[in-house]
N, C-alpha and C. Protein backbone atom coordinates (compact mmCIF):
# COMPACT_ATOMS: atom_id res chain seq x y z
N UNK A 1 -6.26 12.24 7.96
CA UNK A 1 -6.96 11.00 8.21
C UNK A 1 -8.42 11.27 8.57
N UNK A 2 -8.72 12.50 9.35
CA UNK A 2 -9.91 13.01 10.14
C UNK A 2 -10.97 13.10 8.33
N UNK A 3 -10.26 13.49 7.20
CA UNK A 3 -10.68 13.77 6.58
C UNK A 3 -11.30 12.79 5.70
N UNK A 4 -10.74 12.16 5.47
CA UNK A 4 -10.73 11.06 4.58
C UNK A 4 -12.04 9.58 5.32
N UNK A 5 -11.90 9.92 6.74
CA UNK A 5 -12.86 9.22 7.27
C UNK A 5 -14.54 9.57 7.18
N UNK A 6 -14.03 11.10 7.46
CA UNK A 6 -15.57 11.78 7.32
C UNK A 6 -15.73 11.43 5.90
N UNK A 7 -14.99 11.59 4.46
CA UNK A 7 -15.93 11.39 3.05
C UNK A 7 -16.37 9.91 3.07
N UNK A 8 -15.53 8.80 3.85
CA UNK A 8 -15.66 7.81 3.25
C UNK A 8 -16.95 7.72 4.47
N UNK A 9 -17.68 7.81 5.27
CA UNK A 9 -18.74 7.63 6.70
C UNK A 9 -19.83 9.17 5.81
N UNK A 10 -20.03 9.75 4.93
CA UNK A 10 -20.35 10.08 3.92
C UNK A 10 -21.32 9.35 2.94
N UNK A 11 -19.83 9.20 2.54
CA UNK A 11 -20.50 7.94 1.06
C UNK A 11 -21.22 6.84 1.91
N UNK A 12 -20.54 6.45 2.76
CA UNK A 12 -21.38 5.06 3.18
C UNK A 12 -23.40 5.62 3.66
N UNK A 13 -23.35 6.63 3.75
CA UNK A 13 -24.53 7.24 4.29
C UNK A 13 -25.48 7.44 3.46
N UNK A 14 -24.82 7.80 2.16
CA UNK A 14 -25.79 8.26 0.73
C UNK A 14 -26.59 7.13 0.18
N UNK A 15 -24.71 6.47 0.14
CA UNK A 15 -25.46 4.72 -0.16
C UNK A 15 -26.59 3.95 0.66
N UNK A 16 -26.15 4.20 1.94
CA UNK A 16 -27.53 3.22 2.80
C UNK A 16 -28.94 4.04 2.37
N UNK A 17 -29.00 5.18 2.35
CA UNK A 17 -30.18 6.21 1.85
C UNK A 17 -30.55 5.87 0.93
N UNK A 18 -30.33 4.95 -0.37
CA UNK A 18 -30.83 5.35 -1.74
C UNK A 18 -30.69 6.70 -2.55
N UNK A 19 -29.52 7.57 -2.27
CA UNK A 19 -29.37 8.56 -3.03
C UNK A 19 -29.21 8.14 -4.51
N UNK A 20 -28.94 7.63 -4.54
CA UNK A 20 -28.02 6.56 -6.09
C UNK A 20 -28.61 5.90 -6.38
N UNK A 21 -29.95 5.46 -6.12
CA UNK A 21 -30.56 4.74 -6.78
C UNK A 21 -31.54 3.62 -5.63
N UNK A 22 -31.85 2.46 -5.48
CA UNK A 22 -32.13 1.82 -4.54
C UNK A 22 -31.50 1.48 -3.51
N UNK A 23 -32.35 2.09 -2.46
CA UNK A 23 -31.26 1.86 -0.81
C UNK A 23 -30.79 0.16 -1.16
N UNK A 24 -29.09 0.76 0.07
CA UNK A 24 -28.99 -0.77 0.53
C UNK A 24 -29.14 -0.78 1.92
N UNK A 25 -28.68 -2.02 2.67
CA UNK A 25 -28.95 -2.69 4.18
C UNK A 25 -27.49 -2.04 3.85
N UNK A 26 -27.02 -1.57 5.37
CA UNK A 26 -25.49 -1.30 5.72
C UNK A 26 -25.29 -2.76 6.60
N UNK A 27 -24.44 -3.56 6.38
CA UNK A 27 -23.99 -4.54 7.72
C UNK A 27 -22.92 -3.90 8.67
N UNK A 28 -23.41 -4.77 9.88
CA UNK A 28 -22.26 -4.43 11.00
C UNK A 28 -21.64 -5.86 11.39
N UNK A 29 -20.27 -6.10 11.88
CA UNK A 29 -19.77 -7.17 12.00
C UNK A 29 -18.85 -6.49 13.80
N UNK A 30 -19.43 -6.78 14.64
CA UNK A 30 -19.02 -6.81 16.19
C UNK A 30 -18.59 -8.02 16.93
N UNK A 31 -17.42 -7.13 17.49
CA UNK A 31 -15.75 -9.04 17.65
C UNK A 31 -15.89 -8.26 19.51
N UNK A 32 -15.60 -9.39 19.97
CA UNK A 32 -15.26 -8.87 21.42
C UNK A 32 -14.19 -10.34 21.69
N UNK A 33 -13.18 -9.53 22.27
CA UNK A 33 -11.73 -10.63 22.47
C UNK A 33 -10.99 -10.80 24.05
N UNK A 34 -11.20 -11.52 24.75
CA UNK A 34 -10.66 -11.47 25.66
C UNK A 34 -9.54 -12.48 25.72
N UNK A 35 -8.52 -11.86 26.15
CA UNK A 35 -6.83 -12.68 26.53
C UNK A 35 -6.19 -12.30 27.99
N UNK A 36 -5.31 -12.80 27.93
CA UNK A 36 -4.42 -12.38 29.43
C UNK A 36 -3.99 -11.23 29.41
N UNK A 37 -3.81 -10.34 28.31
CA UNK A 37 -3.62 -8.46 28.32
C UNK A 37 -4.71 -8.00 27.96
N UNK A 38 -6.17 -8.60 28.44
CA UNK A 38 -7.69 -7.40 28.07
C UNK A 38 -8.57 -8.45 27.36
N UNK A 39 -9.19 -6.83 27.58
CA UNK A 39 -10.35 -7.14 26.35
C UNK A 39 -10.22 -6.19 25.59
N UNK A 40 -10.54 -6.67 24.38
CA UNK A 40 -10.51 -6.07 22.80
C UNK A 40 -11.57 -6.01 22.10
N UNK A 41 -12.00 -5.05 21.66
CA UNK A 41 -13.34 -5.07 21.09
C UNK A 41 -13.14 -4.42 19.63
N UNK A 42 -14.07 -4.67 18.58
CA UNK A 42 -13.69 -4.24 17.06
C UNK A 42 -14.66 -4.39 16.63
N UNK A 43 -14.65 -4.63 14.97
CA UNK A 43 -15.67 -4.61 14.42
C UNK A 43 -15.81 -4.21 12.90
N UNK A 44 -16.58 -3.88 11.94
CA UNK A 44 -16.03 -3.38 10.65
C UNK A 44 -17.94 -3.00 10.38
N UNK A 45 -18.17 -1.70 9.87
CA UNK A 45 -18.95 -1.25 9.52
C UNK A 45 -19.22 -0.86 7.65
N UNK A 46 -20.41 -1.76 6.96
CA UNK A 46 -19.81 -1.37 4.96
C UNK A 46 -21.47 -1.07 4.83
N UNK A 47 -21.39 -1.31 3.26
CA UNK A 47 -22.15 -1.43 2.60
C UNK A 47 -21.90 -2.51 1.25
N UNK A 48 -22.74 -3.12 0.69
CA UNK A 48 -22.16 -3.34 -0.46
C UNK A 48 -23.53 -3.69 -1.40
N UNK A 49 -23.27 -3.29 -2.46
CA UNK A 49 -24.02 -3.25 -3.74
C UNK A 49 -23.73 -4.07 -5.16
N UNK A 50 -24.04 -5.23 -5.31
CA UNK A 50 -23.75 -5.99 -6.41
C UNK A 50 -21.92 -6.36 -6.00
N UNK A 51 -20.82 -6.24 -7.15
CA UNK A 51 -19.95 -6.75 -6.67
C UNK A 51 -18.91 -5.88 -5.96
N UNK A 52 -19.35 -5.19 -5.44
CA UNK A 52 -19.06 -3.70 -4.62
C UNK A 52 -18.76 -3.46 -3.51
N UNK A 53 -18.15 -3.40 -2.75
CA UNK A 53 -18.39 -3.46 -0.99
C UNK A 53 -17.09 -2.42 -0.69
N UNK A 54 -17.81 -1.81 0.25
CA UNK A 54 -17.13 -0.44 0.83
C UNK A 54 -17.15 -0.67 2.41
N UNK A 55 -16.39 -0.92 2.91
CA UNK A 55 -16.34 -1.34 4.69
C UNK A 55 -15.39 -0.92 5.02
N UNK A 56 -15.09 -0.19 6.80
CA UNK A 56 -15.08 0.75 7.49
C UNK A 56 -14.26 0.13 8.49
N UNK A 57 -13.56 -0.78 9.27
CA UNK A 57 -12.58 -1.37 10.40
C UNK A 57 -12.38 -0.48 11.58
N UNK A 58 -13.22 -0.92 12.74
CA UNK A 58 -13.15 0.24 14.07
C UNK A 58 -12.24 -0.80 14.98
């Protein structure tokens, strides 16, 4: 899993760079949840390029 996270936090890196061609914007999407068992916090980290999107779920 360790592995597969690092290629895909990788790719997402090349892509925000413009290695491939014209950089993109990376978005971040940050949740904070509070209930009667906590708080919960999350979020989902991508990129996306035309009809493309590569995003990340923390």
């Amino acid at each position: 899993m360790t592995r597969i996270l690092t290629v895909l936090g990788l790719a997402l890196t090349l892509a925000a760079c413009g290695v491939d061609g014209e950089p993109v914007r990376p978005s971040l999407n940050a949740g904070l949840g509070i209930s009667s068992s906590g708080v919960h916090l999350g979020g989902t980290v991508g990129v996306n390029k035309g009809p493309v999107t590569v995003s990340l779920g923390l």
